[in-house]
C-alpha atoms as a PDB file:
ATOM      1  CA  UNK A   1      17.568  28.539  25.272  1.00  0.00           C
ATOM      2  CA  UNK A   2      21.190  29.774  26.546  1.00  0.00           C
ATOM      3  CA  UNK A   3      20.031  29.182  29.951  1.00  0.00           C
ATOM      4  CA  UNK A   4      18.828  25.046  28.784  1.00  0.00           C
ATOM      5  CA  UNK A   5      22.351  24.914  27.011  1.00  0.00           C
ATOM      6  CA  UNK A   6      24.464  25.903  30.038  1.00  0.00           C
ATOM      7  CA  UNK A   7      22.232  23.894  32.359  1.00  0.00           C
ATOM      8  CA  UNK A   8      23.710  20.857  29.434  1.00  0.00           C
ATOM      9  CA  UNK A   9      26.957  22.068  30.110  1.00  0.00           C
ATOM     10  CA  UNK A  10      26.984  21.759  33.544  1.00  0.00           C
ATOM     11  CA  UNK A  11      25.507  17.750  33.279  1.00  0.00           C
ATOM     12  CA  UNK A  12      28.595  16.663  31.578  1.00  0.00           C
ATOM     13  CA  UNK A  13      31.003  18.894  33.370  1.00  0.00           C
ATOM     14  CA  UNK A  14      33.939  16.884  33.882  1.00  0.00           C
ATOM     15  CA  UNK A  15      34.269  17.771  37.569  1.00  0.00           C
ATOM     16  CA  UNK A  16      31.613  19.331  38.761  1.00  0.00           C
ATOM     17  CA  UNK A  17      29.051  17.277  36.751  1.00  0.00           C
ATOM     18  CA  UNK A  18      26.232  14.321  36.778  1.00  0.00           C
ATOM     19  CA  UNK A  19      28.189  11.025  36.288  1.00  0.00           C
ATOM     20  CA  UNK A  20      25.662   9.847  34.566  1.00  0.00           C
ATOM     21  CA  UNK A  21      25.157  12.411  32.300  1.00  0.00           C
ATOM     22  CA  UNK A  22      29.059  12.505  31.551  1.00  0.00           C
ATOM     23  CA  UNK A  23      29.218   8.685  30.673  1.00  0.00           C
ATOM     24  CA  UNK A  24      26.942   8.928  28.173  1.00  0.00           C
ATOM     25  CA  UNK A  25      27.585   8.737  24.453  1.00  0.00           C
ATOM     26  CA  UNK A  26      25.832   8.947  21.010  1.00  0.00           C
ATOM     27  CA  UNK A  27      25.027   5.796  20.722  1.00  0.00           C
ATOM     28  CA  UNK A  28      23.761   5.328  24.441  1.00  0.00           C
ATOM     29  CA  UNK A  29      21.405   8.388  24.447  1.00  0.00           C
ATOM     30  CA  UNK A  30      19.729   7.442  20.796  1.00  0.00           C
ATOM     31  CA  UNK A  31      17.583   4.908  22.057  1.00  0.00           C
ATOM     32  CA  UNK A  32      16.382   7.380  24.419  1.00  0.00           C
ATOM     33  CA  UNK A  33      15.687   9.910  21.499  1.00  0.00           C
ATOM     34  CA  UNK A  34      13.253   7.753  20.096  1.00  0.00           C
ATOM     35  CA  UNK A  35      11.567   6.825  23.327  1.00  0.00           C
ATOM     36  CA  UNK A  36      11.038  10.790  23.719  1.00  0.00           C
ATOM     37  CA  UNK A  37       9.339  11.056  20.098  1.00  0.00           C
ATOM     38  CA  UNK A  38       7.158   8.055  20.793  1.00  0.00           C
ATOM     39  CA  UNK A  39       6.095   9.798  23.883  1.00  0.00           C
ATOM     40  CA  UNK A  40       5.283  13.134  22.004  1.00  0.00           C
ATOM     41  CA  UNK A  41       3.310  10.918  19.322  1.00  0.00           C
ATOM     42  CA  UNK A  42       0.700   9.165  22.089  1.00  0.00           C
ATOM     43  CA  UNK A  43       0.638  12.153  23.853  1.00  0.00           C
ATOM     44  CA  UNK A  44      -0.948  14.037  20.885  1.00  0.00           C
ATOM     45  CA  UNK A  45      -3.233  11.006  19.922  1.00  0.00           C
ATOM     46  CA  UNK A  46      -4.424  11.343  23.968  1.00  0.00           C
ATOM     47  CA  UNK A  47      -5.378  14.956  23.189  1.00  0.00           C
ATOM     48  CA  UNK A  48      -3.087  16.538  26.382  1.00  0.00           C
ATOM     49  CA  UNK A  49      -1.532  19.774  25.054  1.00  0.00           C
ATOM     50  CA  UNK A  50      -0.239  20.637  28.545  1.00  0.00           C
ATOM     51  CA  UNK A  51       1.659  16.931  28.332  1.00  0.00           C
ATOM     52  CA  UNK A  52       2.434  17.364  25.143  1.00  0.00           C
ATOM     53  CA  UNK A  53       4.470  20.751  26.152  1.00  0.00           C
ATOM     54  CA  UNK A  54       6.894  18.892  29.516  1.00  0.00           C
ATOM     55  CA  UNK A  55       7.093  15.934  26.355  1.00  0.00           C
ATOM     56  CA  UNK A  56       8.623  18.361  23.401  1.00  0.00           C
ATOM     57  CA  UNK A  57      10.986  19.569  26.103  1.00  0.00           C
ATOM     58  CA  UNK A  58      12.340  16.437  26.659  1.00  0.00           C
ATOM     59  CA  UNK A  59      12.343  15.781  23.090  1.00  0.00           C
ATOM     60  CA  UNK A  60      14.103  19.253  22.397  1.00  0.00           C
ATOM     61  CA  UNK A  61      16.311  17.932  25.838  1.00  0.00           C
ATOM     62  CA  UNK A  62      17.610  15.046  23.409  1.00  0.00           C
ATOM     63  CA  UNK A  63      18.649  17.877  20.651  1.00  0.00           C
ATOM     64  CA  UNK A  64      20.789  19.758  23.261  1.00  0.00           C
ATOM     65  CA  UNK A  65      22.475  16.641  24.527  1.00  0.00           C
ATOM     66  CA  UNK A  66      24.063  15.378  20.845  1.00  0.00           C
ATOM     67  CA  UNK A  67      24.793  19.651  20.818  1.00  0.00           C
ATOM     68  CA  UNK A  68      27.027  19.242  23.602  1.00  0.00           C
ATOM     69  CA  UNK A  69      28.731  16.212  23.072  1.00  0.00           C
ATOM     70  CA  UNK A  70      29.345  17.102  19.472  1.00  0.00           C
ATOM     71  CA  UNK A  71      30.858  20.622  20.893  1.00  0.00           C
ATOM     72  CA  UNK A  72      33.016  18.584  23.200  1.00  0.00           C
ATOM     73  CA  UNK A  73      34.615  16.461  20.460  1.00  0.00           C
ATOM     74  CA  UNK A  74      34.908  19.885  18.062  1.00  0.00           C
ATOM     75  CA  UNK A  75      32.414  18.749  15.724  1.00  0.00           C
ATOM     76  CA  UNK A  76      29.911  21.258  15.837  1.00  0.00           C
ATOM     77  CA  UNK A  77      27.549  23.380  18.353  1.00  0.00           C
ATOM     78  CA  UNK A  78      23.453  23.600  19.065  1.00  0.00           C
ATOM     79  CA  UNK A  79      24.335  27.193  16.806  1.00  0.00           C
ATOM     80  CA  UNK A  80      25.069  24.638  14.027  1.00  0.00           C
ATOM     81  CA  UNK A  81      22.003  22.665  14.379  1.00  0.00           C
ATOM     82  CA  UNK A  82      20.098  25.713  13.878  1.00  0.00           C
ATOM     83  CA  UNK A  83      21.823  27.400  10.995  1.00  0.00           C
ATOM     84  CA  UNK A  84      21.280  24.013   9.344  1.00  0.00           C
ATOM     85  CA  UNK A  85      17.687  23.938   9.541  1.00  0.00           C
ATOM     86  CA  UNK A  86      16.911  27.367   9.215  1.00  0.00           C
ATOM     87  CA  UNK A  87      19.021  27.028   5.414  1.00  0.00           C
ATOM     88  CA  UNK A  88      17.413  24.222   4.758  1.00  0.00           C
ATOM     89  CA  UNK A  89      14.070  25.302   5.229  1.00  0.00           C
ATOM     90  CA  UNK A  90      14.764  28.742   3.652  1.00  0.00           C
ATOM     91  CA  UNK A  91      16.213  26.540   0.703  1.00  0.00           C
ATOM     92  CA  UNK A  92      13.484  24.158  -0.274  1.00  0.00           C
ATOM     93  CA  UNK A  93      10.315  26.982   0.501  1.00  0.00           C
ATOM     94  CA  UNK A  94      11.256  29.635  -2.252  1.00  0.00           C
ATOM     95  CA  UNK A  95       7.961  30.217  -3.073  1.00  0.00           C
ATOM     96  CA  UNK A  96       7.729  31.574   0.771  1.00  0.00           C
ATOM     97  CA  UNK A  97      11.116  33.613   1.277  1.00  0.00           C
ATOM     98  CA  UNK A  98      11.779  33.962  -2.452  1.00  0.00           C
ATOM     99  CA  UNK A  99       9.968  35.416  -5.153  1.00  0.00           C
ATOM    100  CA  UNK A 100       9.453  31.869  -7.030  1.00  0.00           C
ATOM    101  CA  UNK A 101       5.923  31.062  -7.626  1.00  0.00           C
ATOM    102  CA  UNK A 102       4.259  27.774  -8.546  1.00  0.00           C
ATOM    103  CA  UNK A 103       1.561  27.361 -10.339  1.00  0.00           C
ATOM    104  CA  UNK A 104      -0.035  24.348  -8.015  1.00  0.00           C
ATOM    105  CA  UNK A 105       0.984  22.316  -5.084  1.00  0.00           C
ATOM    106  CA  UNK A 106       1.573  19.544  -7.657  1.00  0.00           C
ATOM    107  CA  UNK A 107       4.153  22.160  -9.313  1.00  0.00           C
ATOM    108  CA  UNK A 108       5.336  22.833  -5.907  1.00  0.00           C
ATOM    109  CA  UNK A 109       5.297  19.583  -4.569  1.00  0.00           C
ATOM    110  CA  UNK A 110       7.788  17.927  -7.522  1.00  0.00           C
ATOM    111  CA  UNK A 111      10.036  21.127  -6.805  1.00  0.00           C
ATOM    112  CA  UNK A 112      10.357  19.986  -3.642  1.00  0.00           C
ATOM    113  CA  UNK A 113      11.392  16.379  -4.568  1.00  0.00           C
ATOM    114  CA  UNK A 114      13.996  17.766  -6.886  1.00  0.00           C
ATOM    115  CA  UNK A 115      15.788  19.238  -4.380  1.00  0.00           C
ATOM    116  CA  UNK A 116      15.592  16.852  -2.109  1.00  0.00           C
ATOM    117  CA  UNK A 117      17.004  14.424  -4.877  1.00  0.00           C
ATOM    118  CA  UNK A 118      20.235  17.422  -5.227  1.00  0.00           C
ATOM    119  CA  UNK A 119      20.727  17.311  -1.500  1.00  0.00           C
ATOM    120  CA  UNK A 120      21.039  13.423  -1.767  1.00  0.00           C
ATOM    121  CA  UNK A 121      23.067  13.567  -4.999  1.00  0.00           C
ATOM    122  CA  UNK A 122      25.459  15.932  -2.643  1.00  0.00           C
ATOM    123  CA  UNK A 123      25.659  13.481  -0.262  1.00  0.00           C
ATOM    124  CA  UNK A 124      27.191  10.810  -2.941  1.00  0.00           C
ATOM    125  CA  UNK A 125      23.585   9.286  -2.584  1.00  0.00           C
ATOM    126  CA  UNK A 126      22.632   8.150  -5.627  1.00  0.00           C
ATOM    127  CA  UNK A 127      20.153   5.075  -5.007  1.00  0.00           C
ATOM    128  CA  UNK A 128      16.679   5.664  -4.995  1.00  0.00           C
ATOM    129  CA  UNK A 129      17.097   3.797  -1.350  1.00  0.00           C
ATOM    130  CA  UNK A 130      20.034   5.279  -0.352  1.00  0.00           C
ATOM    131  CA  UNK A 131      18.699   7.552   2.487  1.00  0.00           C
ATOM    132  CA  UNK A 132      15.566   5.463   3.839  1.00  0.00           C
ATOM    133  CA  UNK A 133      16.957   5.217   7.872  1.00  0.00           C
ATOM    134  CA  UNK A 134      17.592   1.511   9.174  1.00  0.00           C
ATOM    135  CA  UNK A 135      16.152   2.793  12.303  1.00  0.00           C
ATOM    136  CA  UNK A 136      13.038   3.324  11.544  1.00  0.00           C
ATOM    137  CA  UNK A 137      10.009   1.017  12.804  1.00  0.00           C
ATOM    138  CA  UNK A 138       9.380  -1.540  10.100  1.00  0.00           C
ATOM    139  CA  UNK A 139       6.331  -0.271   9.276  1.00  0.00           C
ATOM    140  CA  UNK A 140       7.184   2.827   8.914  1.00  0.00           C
ATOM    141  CA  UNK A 141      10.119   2.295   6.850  1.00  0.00           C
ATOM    142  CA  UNK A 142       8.485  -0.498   4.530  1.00  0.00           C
ATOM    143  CA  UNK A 143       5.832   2.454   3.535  1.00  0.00           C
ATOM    144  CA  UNK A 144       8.864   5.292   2.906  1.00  0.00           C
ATOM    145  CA  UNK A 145      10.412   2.636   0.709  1.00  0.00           C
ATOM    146  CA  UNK A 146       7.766   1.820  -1.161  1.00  0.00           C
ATOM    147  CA  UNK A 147       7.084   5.771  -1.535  1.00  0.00           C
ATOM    148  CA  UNK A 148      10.347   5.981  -2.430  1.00  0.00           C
ATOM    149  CA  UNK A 149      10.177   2.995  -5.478  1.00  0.00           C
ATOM    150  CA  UNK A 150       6.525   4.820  -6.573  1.00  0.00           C
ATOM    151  CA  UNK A 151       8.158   8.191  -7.484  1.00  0.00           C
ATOM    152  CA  UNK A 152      10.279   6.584  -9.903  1.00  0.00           C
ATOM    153  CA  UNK A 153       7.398   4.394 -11.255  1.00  0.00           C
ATOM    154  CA  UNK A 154       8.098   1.131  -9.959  1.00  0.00           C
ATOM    155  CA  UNK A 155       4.300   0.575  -8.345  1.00  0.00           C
ATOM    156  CA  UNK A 156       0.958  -1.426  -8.551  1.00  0.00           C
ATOM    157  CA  UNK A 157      -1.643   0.923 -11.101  1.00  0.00           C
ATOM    158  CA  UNK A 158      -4.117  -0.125  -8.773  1.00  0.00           C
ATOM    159  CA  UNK A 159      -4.764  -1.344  -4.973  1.00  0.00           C
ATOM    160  CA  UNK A 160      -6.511  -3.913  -6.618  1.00  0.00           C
ATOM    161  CA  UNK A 161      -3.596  -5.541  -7.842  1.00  0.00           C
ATOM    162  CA  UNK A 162      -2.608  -4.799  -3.987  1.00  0.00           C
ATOM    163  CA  UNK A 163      -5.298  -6.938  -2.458  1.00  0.00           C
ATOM    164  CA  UNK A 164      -4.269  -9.859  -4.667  1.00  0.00           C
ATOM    165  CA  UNK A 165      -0.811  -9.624  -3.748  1.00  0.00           C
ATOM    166  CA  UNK A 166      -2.336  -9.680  -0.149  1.00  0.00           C
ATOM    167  CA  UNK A 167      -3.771 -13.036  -0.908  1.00  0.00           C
ATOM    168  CA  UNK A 168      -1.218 -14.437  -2.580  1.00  0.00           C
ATOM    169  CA  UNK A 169       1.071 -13.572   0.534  1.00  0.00           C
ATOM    170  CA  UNK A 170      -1.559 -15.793   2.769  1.00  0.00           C
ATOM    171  CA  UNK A 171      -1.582 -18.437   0.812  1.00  0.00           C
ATOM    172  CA  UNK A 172       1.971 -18.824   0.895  1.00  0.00           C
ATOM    173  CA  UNK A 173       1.466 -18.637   4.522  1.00  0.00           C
ATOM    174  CA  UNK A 174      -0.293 -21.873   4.289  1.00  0.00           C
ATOM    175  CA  UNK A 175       1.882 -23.412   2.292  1.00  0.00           C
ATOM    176  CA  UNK A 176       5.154 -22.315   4.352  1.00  0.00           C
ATOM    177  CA  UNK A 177       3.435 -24.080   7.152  1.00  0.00           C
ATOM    178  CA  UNK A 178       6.124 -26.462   9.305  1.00  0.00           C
ATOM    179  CA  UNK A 179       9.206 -24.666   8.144  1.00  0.00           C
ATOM    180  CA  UNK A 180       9.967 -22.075  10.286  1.00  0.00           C
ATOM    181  CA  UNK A 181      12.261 -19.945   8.382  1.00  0.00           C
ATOM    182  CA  UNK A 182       9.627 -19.870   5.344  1.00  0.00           C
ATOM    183  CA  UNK A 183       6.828 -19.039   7.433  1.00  0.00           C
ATOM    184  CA  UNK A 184       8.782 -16.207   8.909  1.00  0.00           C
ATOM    185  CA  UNK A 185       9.944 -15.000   5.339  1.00  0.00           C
ATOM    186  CA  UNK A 186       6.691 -14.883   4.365  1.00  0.00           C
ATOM    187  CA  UNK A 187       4.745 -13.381   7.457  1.00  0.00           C
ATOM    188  CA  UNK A 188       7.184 -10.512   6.494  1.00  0.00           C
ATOM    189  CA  UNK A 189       5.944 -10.721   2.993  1.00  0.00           C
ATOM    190  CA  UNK A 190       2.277 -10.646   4.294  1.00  0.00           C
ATOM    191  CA  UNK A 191       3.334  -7.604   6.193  1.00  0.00           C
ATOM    192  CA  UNK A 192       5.036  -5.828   3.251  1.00  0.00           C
ATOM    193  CA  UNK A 193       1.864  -6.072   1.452  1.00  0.00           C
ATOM    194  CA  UNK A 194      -0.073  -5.125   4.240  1.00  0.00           C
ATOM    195  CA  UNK A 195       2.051  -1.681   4.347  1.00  0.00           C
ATOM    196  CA  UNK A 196       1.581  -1.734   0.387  1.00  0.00           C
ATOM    197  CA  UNK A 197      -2.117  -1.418   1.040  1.00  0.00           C
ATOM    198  CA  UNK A 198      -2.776   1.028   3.528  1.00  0.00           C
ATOM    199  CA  UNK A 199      -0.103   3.055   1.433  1.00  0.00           C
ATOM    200  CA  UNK A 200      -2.620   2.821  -1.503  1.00  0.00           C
ATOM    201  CA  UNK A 201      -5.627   3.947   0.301  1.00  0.00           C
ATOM    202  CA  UNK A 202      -3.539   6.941   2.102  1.00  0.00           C
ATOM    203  CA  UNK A 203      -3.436   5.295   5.312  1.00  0.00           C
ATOM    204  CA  UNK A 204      -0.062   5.918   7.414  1.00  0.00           C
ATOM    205  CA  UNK A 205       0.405   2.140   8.449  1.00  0.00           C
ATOM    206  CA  UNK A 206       2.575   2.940  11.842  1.00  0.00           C
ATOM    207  CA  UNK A 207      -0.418   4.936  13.277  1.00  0.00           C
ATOM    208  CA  UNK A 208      -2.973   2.040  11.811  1.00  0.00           C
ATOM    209  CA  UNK A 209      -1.512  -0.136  13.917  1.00  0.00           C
ATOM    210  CA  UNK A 210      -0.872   1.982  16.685  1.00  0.00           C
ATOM    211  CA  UNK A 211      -4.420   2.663  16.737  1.00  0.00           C
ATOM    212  CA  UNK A 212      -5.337  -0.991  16.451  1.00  0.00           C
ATOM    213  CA  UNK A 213      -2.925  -1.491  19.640  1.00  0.00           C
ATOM    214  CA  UNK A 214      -4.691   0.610  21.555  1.00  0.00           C
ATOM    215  CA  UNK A 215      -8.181  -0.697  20.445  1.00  0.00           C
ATOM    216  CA  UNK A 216      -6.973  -3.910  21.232  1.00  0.00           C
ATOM    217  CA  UNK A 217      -5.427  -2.921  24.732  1.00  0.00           C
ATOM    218  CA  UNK A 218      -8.819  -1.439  26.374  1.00  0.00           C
ATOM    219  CA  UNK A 219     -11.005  -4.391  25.013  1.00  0.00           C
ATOM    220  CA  UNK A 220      -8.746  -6.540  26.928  1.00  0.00           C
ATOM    221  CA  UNK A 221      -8.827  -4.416  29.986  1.00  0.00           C
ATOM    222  CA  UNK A 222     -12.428  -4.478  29.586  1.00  0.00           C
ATOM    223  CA  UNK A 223     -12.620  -8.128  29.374  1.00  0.00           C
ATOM    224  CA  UNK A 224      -9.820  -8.386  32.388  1.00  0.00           C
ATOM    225  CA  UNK A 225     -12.508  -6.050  34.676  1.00  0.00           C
ATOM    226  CA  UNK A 226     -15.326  -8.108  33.576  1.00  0.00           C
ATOM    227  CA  UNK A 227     -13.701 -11.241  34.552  1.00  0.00           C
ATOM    228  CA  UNK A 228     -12.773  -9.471  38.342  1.00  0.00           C
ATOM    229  CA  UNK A 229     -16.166  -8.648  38.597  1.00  0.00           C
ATOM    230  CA  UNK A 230     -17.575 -11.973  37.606  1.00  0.00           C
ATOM    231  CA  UNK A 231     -14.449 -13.238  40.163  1.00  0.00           C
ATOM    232  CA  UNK A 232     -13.013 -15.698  37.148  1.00  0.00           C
ATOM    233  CA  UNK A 233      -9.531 -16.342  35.968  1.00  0.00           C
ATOM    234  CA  UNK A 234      -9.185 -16.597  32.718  1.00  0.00           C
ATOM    235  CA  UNK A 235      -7.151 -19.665  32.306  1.00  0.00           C
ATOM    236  CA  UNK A 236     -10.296 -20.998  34.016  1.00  0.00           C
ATOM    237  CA  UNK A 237     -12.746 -19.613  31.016  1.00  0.00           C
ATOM    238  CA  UNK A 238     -13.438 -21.144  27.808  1.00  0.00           C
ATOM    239  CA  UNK A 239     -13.088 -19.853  24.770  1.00  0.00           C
ATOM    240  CA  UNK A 240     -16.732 -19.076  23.882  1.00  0.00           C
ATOM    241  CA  UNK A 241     -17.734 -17.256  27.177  1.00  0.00           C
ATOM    242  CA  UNK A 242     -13.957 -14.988  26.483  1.00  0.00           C
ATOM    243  CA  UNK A 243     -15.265 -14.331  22.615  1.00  0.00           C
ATOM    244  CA  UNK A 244     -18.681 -13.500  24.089  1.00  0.00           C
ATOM    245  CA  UNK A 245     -17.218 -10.573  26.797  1.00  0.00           C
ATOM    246  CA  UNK A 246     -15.090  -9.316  23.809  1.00  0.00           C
ATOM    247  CA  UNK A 247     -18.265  -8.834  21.450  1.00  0.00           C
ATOM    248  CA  UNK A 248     -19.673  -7.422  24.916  1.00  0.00           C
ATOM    249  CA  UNK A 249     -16.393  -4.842  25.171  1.00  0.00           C
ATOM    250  CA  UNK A 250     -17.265  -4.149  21.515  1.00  0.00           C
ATOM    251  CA  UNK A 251     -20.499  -3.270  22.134  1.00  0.00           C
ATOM    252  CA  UNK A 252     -19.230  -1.305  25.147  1.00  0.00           C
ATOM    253  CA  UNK A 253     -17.163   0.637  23.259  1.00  0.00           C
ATOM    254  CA  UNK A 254     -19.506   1.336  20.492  1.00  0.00           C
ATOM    255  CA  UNK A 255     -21.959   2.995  22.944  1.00  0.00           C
ATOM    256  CA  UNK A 256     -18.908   5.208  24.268  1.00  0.00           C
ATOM    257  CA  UNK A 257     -18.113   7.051  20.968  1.00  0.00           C
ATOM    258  CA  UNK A 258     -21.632   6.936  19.453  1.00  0.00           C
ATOM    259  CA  UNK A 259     -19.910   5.484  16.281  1.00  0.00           C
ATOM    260  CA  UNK A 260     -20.036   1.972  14.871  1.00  0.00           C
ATOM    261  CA  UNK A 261     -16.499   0.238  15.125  1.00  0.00           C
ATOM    262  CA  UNK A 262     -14.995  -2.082  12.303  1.00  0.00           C
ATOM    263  CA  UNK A 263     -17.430  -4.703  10.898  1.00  0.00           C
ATOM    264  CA  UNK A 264     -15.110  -7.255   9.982  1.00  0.00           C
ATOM    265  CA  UNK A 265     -16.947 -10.924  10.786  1.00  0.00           C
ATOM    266  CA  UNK A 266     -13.636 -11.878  12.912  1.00  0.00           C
ATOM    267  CA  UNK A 267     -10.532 -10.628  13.787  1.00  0.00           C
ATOM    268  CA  UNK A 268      -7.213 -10.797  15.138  1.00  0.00           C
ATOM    269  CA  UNK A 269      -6.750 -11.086  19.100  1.00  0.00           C
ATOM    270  CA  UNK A 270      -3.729 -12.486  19.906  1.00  0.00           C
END
């Protein structure tokens, strides 16, 4: 670790440093930081643990950056960013490094959300809301709200009531139709209740669609081989004879992982 921190040091050395590395703020390497989380995230859903080690070093990389530039301004050091965690962690597991027990992980679980609520309360948070991150994917942060709004009660009994909402979202679709600022209010409505859903049925709605993304990206690579093999274009086939490779990469697929895939009757593909 000392040895990762001076090799930080040296990067934004004023002299003797990487100009790139030395122009570089906050703001300008946060984009970055998420790019490096993303990366660990697919490379644990492709299985490669030796990837998945050079990925949480760049992710740890990111860490040690903000560390420096914090310790340049006199803010605070990687040290810091330790202490913090290793407090905080102490803090909210006293049934671990304290002798507090808990009679279920229900118990345990609503101990934890208390003091999570006193941290926030310390914070002069006092919304429900208050620290959901703007940054966060929309998906992701439409289900952390609506986590958020559930622990205090304000949430559908059932996901019954759910799938209606669903419905009543597309039919405003329909009716939004022409005005472009409706329609795009309520596609994001449509969405919301989409999130709502999965949310209901314990389904993380980020990876859902992550996993849809990449379901959708080899069918299409399937269909783009096909159509190299078959020496078409496909601005130059119709409609039916495209539908008819992607049942085919369907089918394809099916036979790879020895599992049926979704049985919807149609389906997104655009």
């Amino acid at each position: 670790m000392k040895e990762l921190l001076d090799i930080m040091a040296r990067l934004r050395d004023p002299q003797k440093g990487c100009p790139w590395d030395r122009e570089q703020t906050f703001e300008t390497i946060a984009p970055y930081t998420i790019e490096e989380a993303y990366e660990v995230a697919e490379t644990i859903a492709n299985g490669d643990l030796d990837e998945l080690r050079l990925e949480l070093g760049d992710l740890l990389f990111q860490v040690v950056f903000y560390a420096q530039m914090a310790k340049e301004q006199g803010a605070f050091e990687f040290q810091d960013v330790v202490n913090g965690i290793c407090d905080k962690m102490i803090r909210r597991h006293p049934h671990v490094f304290d002798e507090v027990v808990f009679d279920s992980a229900e118990d345990q679980h609503h101990a934890w959300e208390q003091m999570k609520r006193e941290e926030r309360k310390s914070k002069q948070m006092h919304g429900v809301l208050d620290d959901v991150a703007h940054a966060l994917p929309g998906l992701m942060r439409a289900q952390k709200l609506q986590k958020r709004a559930a622990k205090v009660g304000f949430d559908w009994d059932h996901h019954h009531h759910v799938v209606a909402k669903v419905h009543e979202e597309l039919d405003e679709i329909e009716q939004a139709e022409g005005d472009a600022d409706a329609l795009a209010e309520e596609c994001g409505d449509l969405l919301f209740a989409c999130v709502n859903l999965a949310r209901h049925h314990k389904v993380d709605a980020e990876e859902a669609l992550r996993r849809a993304n990449r379901k959708f990206e080899n069918r299409f690579r399937y269909i783009e081989q096909r159509l190299q093999d078959l020496k078409q274009e496909f601005q130059d086939t119709d409609l039916d004879s495209l539908e008819a490779l992607w049942q085919e990469a369907k089918q394809a697929e099916k036979a790879r992982s020895g599992t049926s895939t979704d049985t919807a009757s149609s389906e997104q593909r655009s």
